[in-house]
C-alpha atoms as a PDB file:
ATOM      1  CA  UNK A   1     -15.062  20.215  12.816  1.00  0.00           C
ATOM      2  CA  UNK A   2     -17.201  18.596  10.316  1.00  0.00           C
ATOM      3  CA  UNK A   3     -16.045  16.170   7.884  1.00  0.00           C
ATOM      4  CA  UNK A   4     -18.416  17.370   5.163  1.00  0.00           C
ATOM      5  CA  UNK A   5     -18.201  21.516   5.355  1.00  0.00           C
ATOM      6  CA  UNK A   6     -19.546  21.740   1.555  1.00  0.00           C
ATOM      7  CA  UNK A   7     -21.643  19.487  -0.292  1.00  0.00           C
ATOM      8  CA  UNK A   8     -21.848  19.331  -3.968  1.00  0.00           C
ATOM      9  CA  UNK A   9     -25.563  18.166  -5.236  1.00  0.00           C
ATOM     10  CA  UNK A  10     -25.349  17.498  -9.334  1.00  0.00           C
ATOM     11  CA  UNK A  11     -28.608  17.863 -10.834  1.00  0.00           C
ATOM     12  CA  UNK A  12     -29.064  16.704 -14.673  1.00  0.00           C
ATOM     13  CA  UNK A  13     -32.802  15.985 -15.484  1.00  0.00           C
ATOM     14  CA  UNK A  14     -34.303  18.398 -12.969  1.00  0.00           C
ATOM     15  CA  UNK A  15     -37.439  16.899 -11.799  1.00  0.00           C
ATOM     16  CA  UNK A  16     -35.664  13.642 -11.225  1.00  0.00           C
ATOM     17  CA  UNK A  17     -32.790  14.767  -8.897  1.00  0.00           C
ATOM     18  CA  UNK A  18     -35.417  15.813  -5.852  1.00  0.00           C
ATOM     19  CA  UNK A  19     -34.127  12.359  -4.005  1.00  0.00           C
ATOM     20  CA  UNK A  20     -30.407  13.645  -4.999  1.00  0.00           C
ATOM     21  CA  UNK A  21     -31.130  17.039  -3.487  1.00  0.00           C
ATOM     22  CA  UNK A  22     -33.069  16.079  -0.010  1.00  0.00           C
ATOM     23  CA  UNK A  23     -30.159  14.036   0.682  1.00  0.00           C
ATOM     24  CA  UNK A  24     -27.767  17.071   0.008  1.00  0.00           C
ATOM     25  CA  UNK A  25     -29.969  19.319   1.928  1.00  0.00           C
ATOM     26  CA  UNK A  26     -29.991  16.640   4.720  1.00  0.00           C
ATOM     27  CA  UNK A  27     -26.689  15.610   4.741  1.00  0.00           C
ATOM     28  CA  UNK A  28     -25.837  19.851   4.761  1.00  0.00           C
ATOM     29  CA  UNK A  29     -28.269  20.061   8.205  1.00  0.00           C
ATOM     30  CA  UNK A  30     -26.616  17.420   9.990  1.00  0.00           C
ATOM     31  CA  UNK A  31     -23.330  18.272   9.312  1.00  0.00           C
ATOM     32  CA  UNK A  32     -23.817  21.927   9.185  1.00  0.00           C
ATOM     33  CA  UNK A  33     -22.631  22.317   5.967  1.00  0.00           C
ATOM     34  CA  UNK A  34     -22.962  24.823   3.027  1.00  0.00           C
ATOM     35  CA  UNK A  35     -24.709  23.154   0.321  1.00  0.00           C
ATOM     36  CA  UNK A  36     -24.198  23.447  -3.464  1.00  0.00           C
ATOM     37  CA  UNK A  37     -26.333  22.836  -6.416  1.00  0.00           C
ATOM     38  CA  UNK A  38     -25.061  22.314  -9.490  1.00  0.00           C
ATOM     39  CA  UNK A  39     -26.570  21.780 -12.866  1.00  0.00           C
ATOM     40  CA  UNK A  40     -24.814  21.783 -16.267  1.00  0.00           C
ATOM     41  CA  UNK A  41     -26.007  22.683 -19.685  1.00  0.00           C
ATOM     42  CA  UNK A  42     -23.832  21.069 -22.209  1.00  0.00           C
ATOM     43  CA  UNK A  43     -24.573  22.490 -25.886  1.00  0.00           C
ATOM     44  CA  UNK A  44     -23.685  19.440 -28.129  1.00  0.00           C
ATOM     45  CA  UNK A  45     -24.351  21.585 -31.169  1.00  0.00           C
ATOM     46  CA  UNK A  46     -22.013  24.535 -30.250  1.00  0.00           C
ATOM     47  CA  UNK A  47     -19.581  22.466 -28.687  1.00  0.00           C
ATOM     48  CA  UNK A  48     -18.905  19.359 -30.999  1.00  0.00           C
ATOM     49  CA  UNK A  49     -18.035  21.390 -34.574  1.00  0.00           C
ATOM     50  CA  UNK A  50     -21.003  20.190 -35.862  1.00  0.00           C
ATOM     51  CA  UNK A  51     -21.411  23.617 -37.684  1.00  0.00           C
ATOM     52  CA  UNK A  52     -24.881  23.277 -37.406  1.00  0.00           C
ATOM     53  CA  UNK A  53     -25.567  26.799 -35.308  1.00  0.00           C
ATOM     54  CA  UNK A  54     -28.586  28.651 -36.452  1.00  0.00           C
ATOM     55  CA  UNK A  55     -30.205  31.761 -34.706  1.00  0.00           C
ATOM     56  CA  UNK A  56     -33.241  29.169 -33.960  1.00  0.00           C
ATOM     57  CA  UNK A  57     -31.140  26.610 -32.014  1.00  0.00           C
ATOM     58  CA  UNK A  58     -28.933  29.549 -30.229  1.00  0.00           C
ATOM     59  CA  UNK A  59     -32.572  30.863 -28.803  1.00  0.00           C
ATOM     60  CA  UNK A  60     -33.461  27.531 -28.099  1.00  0.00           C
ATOM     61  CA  UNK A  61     -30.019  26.836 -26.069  1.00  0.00           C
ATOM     62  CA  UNK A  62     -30.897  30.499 -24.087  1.00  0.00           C
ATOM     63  CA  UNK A  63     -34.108  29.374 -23.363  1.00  0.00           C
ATOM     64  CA  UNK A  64     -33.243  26.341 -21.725  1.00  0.00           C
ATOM     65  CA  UNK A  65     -30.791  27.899 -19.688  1.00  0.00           C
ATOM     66  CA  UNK A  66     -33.176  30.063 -18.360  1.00  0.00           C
ATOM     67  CA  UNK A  67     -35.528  27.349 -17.609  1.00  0.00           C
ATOM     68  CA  UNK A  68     -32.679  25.159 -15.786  1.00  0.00           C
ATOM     69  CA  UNK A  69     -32.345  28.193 -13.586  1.00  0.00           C
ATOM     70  CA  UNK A  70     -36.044  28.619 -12.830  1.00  0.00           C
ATOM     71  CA  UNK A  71     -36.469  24.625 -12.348  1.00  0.00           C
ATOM     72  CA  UNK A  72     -33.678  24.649 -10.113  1.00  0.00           C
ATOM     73  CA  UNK A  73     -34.372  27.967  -8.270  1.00  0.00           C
ATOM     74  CA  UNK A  74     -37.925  26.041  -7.273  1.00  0.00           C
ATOM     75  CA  UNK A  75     -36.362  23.056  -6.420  1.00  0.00           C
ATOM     76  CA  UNK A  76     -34.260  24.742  -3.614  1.00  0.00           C
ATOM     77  CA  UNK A  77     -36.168  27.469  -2.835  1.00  0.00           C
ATOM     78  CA  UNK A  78     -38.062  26.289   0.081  1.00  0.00           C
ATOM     79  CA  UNK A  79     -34.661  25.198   2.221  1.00  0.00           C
ATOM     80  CA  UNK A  80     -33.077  28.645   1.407  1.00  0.00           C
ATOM     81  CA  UNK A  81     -36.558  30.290   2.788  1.00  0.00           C
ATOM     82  CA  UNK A  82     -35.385  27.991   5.741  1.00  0.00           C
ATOM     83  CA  UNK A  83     -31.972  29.686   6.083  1.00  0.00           C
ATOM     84  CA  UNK A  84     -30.334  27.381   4.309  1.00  0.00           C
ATOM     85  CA  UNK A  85     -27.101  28.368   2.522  1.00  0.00           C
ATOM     86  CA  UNK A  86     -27.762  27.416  -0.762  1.00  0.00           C
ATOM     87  CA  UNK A  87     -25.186  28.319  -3.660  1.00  0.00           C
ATOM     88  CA  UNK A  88     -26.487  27.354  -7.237  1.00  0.00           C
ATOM     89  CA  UNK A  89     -24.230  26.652  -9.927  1.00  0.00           C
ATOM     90  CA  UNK A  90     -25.538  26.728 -13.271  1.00  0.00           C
ATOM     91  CA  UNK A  91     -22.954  25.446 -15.671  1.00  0.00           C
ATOM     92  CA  UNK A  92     -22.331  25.602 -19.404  1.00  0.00           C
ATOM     93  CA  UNK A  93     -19.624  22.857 -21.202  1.00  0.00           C
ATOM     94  CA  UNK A  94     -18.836  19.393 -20.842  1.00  0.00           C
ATOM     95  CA  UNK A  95     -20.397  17.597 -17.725  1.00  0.00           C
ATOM     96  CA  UNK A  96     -17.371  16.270 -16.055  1.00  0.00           C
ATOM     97  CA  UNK A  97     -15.443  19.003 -16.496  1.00  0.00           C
ATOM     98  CA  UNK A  98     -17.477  21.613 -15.488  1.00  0.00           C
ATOM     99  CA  UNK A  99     -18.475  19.489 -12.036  1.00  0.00           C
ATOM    100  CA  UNK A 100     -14.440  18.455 -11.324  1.00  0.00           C
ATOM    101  CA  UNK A 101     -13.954  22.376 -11.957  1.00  0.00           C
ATOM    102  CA  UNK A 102     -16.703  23.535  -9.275  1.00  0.00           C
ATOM    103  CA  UNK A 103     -15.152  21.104  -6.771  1.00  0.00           C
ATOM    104  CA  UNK A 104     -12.096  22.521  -7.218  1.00  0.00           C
ATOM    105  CA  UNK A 105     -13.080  25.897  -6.820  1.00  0.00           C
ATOM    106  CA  UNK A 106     -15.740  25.344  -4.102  1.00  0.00           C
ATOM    107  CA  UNK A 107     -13.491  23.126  -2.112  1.00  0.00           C
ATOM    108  CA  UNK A 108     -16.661  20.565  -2.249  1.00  0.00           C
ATOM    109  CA  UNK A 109     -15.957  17.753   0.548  1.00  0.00           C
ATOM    110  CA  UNK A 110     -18.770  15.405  -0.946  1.00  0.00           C
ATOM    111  CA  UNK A 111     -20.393  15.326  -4.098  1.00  0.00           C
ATOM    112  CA  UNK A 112     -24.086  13.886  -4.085  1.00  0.00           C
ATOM    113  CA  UNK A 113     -25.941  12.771  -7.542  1.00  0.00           C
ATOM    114  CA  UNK A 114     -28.046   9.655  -8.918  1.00  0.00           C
ATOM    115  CA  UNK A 115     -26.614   6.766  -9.294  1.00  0.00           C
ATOM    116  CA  UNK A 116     -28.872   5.192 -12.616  1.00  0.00           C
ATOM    117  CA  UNK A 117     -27.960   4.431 -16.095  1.00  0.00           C
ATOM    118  CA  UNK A 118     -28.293   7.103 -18.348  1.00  0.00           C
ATOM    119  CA  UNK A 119     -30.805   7.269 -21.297  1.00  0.00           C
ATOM    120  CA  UNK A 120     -29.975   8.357 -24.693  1.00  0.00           C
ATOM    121  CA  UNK A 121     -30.984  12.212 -24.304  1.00  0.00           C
ATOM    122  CA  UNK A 122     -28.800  12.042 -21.458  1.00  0.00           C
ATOM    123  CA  UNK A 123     -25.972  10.603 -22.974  1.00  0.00           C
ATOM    124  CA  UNK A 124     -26.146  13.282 -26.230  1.00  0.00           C
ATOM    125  CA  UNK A 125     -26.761  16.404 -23.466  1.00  0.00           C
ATOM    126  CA  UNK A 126     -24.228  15.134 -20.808  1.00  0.00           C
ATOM    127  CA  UNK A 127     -22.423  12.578 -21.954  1.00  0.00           C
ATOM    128  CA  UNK A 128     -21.824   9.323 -20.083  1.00  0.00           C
ATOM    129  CA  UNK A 129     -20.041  11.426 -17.062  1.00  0.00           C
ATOM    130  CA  UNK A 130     -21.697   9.040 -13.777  1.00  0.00           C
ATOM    131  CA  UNK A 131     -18.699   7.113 -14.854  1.00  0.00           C
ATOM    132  CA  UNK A 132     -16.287   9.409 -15.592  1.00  0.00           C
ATOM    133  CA  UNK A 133     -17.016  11.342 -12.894  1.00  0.00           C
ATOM    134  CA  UNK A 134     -16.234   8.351 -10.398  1.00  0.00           C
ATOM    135  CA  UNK A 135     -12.838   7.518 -11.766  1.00  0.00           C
ATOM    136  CA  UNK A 136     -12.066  11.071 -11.370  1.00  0.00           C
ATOM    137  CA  UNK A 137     -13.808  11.913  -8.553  1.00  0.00           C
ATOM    138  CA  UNK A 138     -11.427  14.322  -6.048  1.00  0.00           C
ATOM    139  CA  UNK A 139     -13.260  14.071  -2.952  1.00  0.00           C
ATOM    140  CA  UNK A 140     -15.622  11.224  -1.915  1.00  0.00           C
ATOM    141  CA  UNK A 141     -19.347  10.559  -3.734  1.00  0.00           C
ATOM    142  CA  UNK A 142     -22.671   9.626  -2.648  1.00  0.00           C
ATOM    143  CA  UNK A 143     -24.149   7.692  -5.440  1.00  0.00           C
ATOM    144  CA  UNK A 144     -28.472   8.029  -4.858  1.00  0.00           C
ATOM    145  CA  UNK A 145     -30.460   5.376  -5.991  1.00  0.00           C
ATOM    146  CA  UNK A 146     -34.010   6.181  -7.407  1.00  0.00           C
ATOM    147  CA  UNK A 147     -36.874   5.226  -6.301  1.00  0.00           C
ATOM    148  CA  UNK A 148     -38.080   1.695  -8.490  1.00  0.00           C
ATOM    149  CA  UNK A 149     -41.869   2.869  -8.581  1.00  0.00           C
ATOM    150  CA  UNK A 150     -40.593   6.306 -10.411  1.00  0.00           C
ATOM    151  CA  UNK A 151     -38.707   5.007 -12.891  1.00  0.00           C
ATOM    152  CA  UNK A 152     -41.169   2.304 -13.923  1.00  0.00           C
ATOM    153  CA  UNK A 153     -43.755   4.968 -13.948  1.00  0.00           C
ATOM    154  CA  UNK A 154     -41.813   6.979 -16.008  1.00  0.00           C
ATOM    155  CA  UNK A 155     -41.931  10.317 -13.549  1.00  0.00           C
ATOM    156  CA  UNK A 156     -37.831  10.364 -13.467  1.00  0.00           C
ATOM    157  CA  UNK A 157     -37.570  12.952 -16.249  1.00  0.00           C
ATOM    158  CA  UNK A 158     -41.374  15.294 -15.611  1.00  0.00           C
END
């Protein structure tokens, strides 16, 4: 039996979480385990009582959903070609809450993301949840470093 049965990947800026998801996907071959993908939209406007909801910004918020999806679909789309099992998650709500929820409910074994400071558009669309996240963390982590050459090049968030 395999210590790792399902793997959680969290993806956040989705260009910059390829390094996060190769090691899910091979972490997932060698332990033959199903692999997860999650990815979660957090909607500061709706979701803070800021009161500032406007038709505009509700398209907007749509739109971007949809786009996470497509991003994410192309990110994985190759290994589930592959026969991979693949499950995608695409969340809506608070970061941490919405990834401790999916472990839960998945029964995730390990839970894979990058392990880097957040910026500031990070921190206003998912909050400052690497830390969080490990002090509540249910199940053990695999913190991913990034590459140095990306982020001085700037190609973590293309």
């Amino acid at each position: 039996m395999s210590e790792y049965q399902r793997i959680l990947v969290v993806v956040r800026m989705i260009q910059s979480c390829r390094k996060a998801i190769q090691y899910g996907v091979s972490l997932a071959r060698k332990y033959g385990s199903e692999l997860y993908v999650i990815h979660s939209v957090y909607n500061p406007i709706g979701l803070k009582g800021w009161g500032l909801g406007s038709r505009e910004l509700a398209l907007e918020y749509e739109k971007s959903l949809k786009d996470s999806r497509r991003k994410l679909l192309t990110l994985i789309e190759d290994e589930k070609t592959q026969g991979m099992f693949i499950k995608e998650l695409i969340r809506e709500g608070a970061p941490t809450e919405e990834i401790l929820k999916a472990i839960e409910e998945e029964k995730i074994d390990l839970l894979v993301m990058l392990a880097h400071e957040e910026g500031h558009v990070e921190h206003l669309f998912f909050g400052r949840s690497n830390d969080e996240l490990v002090r509540k963390m249910p199940c053990s982590i695999m913190l991913v470093k990034k590459e140095p050459e990306a982020i001085a090049e700037g190609k973590e968030d293309e």
